[in-house]
Structure formats: structure tokens, C-alpha cells
C-alpha atoms as a PDB file:
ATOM      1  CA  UNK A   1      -9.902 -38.683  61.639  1.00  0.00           C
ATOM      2  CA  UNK A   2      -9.128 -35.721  60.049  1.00  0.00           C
ATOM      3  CA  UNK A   3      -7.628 -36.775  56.677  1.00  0.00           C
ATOM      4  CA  UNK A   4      -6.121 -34.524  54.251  1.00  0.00           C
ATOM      5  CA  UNK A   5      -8.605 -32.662  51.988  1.00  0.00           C
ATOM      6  CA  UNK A   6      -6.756 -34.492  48.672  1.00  0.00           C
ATOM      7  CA  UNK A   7      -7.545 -37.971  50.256  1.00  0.00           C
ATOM      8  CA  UNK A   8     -11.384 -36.934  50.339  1.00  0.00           C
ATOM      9  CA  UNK A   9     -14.011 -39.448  48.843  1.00  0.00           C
ATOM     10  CA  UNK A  10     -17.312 -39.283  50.789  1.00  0.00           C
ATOM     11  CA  UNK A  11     -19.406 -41.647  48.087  1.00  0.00           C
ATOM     12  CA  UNK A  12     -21.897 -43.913  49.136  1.00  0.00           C
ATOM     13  CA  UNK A  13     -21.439 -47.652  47.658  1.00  0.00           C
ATOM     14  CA  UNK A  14     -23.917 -50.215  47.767  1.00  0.00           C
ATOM     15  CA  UNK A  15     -23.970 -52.921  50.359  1.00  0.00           C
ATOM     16  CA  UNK A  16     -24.939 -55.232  47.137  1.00  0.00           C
ATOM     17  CA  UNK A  17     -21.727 -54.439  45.091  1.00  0.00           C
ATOM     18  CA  UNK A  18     -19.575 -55.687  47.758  1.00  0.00           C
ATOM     19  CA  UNK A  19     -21.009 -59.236  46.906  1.00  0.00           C
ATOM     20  CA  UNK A  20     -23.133 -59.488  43.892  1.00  0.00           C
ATOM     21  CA  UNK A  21     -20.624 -60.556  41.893  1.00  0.00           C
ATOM     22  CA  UNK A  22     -18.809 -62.890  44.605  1.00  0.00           C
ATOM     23  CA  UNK A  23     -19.977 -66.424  45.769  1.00  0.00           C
ATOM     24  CA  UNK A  24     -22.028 -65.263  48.890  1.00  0.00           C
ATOM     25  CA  UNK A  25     -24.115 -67.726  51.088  1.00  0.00           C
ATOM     26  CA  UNK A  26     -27.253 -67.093  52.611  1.00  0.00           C
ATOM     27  CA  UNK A  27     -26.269 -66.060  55.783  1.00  0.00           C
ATOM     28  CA  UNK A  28     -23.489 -64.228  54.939  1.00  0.00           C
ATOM     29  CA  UNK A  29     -25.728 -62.240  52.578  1.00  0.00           C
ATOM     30  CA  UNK A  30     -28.388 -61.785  55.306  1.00  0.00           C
ATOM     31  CA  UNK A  31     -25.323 -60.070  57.627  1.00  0.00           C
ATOM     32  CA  UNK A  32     -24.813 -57.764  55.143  1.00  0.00           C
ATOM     33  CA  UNK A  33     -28.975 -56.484  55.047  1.00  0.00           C
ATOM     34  CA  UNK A  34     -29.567 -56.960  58.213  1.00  0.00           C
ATOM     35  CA  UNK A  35     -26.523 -56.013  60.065  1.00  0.00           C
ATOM     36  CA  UNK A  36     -25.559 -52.418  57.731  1.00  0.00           C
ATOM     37  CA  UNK A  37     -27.336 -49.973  57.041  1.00  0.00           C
ATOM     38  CA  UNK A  38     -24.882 -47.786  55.063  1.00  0.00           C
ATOM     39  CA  UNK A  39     -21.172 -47.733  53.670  1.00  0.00           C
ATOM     40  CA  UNK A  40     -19.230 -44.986  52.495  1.00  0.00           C
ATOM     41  CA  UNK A  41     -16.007 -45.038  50.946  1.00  0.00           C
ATOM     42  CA  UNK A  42     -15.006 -41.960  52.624  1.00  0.00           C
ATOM     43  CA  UNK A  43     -10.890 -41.401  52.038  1.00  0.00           C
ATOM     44  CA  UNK A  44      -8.726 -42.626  49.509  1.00  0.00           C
ATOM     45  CA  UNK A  45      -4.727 -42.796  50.242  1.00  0.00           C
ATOM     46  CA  UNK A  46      -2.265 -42.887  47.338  1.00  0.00           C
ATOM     47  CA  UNK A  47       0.093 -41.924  45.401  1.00  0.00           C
ATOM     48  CA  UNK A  48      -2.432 -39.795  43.412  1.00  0.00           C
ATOM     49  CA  UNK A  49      -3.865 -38.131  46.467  1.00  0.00           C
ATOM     50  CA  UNK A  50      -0.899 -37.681  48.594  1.00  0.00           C
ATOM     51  CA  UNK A  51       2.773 -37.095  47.821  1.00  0.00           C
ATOM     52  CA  UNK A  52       3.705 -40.526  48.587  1.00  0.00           C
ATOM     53  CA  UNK A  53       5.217 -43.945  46.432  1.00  0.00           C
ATOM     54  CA  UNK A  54       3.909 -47.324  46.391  1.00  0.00           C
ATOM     55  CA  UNK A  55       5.230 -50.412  47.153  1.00  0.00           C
ATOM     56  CA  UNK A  56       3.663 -54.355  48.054  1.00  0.00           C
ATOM     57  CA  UNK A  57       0.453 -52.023  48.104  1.00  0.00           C
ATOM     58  CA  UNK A  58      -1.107 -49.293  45.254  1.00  0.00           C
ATOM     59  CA  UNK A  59      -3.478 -47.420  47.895  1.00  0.00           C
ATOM     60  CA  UNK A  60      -5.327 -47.477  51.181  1.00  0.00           C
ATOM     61  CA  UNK A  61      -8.919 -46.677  51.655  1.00  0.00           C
ATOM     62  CA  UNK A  62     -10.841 -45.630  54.223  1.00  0.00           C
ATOM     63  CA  UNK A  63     -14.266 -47.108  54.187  1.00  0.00           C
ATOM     64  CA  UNK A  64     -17.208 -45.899  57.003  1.00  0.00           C
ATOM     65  CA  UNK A  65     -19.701 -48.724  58.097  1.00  0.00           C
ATOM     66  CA  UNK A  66     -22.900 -47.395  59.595  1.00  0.00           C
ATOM     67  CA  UNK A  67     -24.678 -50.237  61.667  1.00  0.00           C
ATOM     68  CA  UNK A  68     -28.109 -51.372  62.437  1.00  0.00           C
ATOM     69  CA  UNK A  69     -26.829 -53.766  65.148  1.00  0.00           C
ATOM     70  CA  UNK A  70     -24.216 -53.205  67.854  1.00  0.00           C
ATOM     71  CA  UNK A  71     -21.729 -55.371  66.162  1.00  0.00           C
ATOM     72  CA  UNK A  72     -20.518 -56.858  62.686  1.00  0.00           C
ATOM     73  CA  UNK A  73     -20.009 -60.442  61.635  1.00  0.00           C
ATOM     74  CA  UNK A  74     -16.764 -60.530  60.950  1.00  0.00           C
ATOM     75  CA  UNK A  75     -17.278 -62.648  57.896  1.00  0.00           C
ATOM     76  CA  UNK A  76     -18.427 -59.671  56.191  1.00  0.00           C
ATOM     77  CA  UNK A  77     -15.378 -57.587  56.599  1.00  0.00           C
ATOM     78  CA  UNK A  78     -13.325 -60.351  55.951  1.00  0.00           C
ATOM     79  CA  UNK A  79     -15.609 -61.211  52.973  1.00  0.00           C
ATOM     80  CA  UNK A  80     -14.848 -57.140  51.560  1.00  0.00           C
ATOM     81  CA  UNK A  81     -11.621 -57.303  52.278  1.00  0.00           C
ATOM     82  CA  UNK A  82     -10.746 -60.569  50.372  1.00  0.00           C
ATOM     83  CA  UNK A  83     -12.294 -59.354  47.355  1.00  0.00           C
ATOM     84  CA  UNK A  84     -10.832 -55.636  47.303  1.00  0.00           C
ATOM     85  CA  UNK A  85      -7.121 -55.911  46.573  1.00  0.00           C
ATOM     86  CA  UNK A  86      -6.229 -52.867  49.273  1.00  0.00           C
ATOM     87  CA  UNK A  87      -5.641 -52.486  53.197  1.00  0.00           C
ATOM     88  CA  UNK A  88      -8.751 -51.041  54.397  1.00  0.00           C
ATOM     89  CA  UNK A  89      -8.856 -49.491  57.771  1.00  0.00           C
ATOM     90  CA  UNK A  90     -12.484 -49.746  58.645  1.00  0.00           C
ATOM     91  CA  UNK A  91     -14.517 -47.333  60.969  1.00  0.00           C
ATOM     92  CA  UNK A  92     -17.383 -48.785  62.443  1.00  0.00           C
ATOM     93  CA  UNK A  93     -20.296 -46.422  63.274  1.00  0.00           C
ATOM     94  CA  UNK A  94     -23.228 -46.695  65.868  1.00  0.00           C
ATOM     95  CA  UNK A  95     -24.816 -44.174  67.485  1.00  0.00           C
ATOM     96  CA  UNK A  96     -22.302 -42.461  69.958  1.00  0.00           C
ATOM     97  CA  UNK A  97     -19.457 -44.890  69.194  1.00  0.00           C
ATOM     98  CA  UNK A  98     -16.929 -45.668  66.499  1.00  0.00           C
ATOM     99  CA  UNK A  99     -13.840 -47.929  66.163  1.00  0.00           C
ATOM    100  CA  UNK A 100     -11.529 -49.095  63.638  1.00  0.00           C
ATOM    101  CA  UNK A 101     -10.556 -52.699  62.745  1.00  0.00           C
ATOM    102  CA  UNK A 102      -7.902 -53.380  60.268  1.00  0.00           C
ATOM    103  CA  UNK A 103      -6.972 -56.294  58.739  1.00  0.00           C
ATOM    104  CA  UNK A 104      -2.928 -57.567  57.326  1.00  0.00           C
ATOM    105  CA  UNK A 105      -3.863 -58.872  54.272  1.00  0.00           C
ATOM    106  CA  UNK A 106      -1.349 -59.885  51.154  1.00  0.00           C
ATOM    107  CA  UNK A 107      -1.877 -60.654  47.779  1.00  0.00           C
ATOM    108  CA  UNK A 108      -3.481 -64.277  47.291  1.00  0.00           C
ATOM    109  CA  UNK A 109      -1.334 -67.354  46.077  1.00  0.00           C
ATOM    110  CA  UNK A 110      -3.624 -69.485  44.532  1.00  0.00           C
ATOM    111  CA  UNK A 111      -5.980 -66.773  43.090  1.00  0.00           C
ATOM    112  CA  UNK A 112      -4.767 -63.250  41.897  1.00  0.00           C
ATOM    113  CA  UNK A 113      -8.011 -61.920  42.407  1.00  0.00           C
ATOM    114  CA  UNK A 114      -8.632 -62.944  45.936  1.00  0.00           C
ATOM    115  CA  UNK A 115      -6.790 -61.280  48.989  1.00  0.00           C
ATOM    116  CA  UNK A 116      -5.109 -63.577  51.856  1.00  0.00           C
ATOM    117  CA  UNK A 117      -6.526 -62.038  55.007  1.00  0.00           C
ATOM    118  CA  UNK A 118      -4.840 -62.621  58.179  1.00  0.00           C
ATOM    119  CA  UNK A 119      -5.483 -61.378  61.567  1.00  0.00           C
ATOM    120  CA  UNK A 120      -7.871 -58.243  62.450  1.00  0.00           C
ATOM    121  CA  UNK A 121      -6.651 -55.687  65.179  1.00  0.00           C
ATOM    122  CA  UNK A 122      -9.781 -53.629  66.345  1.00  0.00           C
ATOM    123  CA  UNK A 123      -9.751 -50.583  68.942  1.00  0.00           C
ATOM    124  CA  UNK A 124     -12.331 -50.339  71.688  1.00  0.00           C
ATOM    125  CA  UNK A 125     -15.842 -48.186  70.743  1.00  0.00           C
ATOM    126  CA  UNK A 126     -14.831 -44.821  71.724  1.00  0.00           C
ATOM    127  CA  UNK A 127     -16.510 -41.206  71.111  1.00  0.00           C
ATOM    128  CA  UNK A 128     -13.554 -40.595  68.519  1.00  0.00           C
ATOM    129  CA  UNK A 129     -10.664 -41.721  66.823  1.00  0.00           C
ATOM    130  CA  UNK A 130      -7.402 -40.209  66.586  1.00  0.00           C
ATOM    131  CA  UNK A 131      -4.668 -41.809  64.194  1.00  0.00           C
ATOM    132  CA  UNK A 132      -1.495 -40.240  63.151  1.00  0.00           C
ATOM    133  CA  UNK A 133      -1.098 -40.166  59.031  1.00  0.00           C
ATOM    134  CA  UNK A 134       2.388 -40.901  59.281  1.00  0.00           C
ATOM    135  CA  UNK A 135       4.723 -42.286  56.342  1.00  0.00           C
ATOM    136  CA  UNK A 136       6.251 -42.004  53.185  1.00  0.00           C
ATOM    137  CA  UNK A 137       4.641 -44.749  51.118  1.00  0.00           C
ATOM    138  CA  UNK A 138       1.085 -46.413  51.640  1.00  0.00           C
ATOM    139  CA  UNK A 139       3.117 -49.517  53.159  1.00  0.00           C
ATOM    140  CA  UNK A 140       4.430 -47.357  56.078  1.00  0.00           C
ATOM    141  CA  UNK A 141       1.233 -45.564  56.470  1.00  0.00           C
ATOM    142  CA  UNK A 142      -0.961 -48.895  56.469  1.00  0.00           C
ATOM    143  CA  UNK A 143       1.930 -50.355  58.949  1.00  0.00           C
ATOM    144  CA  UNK A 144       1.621 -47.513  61.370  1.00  0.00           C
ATOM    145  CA  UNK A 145      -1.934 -47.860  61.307  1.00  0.00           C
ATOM    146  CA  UNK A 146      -1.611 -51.184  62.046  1.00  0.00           C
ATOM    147  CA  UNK A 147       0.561 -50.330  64.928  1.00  0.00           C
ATOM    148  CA  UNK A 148      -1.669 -47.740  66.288  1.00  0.00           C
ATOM    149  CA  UNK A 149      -4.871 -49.883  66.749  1.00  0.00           C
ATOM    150  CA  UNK A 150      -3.083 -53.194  67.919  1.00  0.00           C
ATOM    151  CA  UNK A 151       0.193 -51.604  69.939  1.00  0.00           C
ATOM    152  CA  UNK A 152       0.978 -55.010  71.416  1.00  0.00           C
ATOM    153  CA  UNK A 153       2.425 -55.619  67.578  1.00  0.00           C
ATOM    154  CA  UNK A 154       5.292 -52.610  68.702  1.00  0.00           C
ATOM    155  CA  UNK A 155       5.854 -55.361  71.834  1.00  0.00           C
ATOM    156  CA  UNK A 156       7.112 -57.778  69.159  1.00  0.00           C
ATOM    157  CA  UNK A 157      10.188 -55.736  68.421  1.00  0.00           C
ATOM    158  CA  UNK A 158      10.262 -56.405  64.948  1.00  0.00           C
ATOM    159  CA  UNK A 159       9.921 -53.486  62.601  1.00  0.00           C
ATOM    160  CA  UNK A 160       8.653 -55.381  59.760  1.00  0.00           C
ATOM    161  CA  UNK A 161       5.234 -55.857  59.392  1.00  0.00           C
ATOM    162  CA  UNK A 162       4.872 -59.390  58.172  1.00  0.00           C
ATOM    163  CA  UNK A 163       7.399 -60.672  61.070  1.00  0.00           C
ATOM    164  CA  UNK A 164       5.108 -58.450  63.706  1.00  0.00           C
ATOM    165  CA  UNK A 165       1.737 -60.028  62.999  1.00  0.00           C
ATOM    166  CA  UNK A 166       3.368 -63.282  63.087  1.00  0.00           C
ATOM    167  CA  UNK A 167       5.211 -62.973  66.104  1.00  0.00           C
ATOM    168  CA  UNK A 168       2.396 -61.718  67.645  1.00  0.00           C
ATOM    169  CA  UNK A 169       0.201 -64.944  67.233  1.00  0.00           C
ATOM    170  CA  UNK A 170       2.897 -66.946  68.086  1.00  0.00           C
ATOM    171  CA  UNK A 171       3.085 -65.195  71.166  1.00  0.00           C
ATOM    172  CA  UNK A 172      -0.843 -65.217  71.570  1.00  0.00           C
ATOM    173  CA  UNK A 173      -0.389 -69.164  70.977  1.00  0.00           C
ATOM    174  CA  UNK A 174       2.048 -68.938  74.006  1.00  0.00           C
ATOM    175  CA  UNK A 175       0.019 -67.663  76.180  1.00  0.00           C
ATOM    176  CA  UNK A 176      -3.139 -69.609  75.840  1.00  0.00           C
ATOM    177  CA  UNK A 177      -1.129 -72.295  76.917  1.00  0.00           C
ATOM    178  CA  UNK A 178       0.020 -70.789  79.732  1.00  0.00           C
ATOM    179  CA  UNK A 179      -3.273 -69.807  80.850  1.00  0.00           C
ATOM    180  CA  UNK A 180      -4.375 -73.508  80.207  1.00  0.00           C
ATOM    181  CA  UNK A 181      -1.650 -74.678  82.394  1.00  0.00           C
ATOM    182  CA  UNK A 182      -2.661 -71.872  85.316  1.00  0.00           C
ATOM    183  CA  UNK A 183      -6.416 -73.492  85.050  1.00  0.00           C
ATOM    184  CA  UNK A 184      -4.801 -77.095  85.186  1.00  0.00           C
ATOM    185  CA  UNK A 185      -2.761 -76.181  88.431  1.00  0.00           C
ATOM    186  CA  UNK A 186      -5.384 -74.404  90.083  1.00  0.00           C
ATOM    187  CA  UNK A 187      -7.616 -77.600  90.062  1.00  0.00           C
ATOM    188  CA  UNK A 188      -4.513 -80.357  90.559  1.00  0.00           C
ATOM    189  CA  UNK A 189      -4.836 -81.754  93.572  1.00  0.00           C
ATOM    190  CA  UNK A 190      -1.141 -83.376  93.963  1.00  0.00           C
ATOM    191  CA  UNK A 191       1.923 -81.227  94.868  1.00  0.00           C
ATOM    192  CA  UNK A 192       3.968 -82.994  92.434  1.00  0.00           C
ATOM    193  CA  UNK A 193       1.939 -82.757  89.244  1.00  0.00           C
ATOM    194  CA  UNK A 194       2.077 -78.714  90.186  1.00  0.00           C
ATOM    195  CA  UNK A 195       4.802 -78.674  90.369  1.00  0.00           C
ATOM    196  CA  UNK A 196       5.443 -80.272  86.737  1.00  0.00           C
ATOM    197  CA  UNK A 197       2.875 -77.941  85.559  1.00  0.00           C
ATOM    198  CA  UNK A 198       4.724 -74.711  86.801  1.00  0.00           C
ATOM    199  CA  UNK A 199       8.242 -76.232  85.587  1.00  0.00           C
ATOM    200  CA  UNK A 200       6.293 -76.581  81.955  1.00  0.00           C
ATOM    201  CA  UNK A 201       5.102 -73.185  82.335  1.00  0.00           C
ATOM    202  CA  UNK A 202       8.148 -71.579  83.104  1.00  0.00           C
ATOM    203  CA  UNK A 203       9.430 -72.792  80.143  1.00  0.00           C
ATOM    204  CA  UNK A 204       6.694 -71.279  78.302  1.00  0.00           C
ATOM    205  CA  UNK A 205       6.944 -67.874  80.106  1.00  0.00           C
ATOM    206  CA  UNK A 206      10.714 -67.531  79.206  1.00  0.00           C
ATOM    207  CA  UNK A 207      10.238 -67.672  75.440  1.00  0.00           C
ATOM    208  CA  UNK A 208       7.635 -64.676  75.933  1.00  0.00           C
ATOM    209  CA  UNK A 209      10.775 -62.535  77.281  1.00  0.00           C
END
């Protein structure tokens, strides 16, 4: 990704730290064994390690997953992420294929010590990833990031990144529907009830616009 030099970690942490100290069930402690084999904490982003201010968050980090298996449980990044009180962008390693997945996440409510995660963006597994480090605070850089993995958030037109995420599922909810209603009228036998079904999914279709 070629991070600045200052941003430069590169230390190995210990798949057991990440939940030794955290109520973990079985199976979510078998994901972690059997489905990593190493994580490295490989770039730090701050105000200490770049010339740039804080805001909602201190610091972004950068951690590198190395996997056994062809995929992750997502319970286990949701599981790190919950109980480390940064954005992490993530960067999923097998062999001859990487991708990120990144998280919005806010401070918890009900427990200061506990992250509220919200929706993961992911890109596809590619040979390498190219992100632009662009911003002036880690909340800009962690909302471009955000923006480069999942561009459909840019297709929200909303410049905040709070409003984007949720308009975004709202929009996601939208469509579901709509492809509900497509399977309903492809299998309707009666003209009429089609025809309700395509006036209900016009409707649906115009608050996508």
C-alpha cells in the first residue's frame, strides 16, 4: 500500500491477545486457530506519525491477516474491531491474493470500552491494493478509505460519513424489495396482480433516484 515510512509498525501480535481477555465462545475461538495463521500490526496513522489532527477518532491502524483458509469468519473481525477503540482497515492475505475490508464503527453507548460496529465494505481479492492516503485528520483519511473500497457510498451524495453508510443500507433495503417484487411478478400468473406489483415497484424505484 505503500504507506509513509513514519506510519511503519511491522510487529507481530498474537492471535490470543485479541481475545484472551474478552468473553470468547468456543467457536469463535476455534476461527481464530484454525482460520489465521498470522497478524501483524503493520502501519500506524496518527497524529504522532503523520502531520495530521484528530477528531471523533485518535488513530487508524493498519493490521495484515495472513490466512490458513480462503476466507475469514466475519465474527472475528468484528470481534477485533469491537474491542480495539480505532478504524482498522484490514488486509487480508492468501497466497496470491489480498483485499481490504473496513468496518464504520463509533464509540459504544452502553459500554465505553466496547466499539459499535456497523457495516463492513470489502474489495474483491486482487494481486494488489492501491489506496490513496488522502486527508488532513484521521477522520478524513478513514472516510476516504471508506469511500475507496465501497464507492457505491460516493452514490449516496452525502459527504458525511455517518449519513453515507446509512443511506446506503437504506438504499440496499430498497432494493431487496424490489428484487423481491421482480421474483413475485415473474411467477404471477394474473395480469392484474402484475400489474399492482410493478405500480408498487415503481414507487420503490423512484425513491432510489
Amino acid at each position: 500500500m505503500n504507506l509513509p515510512e513514519s506510519t511503519v509498525v511491522n510487529r507481530f501480535v498474537p492471535k490470543e491477545k485479541f481475545y484472551s481477555k474478552t468473553s470468547v465462545g468456543g467457536k469463535l475461538r476455534a476461527a481464530f486457530t484454525d482460520e489465521i495463521d498470522k497478524i501483524k500490526w503493520t502501519n500506524k496513522i496518527a497524529p504522532d506519525t503523520l502531520n495530521i489532527t484528530s477528531n471523533n477518532y485518535a488513530e487508524l491502524q493498519v493490521f495484515e491477516i495472513t490466512l490458513k483458509r480462503s476466507e475469514l469468519s466475519p465474527a472475528v473481525l468484528k470481534h477485533i474491531d469491537t474491542f480495539i477503540p480505532y478504524p482498522i482497515l484490514f488486509v487480508l492475505k492468501r497466497p496470491n491474493a489480498t483485499k481490504a475490508v473496513i468496518s464504520f464503527k463509533e464509540a459504544g453507548v452502553k459500554n465505553e470500552n466496547q466499539m459499535k460496529v456497523d457495516s463492513y465494505y470489502e474489495t474483491p481479492w486482487q494481486q494488489e491494493l492501491q489506496f490513496e492516503l488522502k486527508g488532513r485528520s484521521v477522520d478524513e483519511i478513514y472516510k476516504n478509505y471508506l469511500f475507496q473500497i465501497a464507492p457505491k457510498l460516493k452514490n449516496t451524495a452525502q459527504t458525511d460519513t455517518k449519513s453515507a453508510v446509512e443511506t446506503n443500507k437504506e438504499r440496499e433495503k430498497i432494493q431487496k424489495q424490489i428484487d423481491t417484487i421482480n421474483k413475485k411478478i415473474a411467477s404471477e400468473p394474473s395480469l392484474a396482480k402484475k400489474q399492482e406489483l410493478a405500480r408498487e415497484r415503481y414507487t420503490l424505484e423512484g425513491k432510489l433516484l
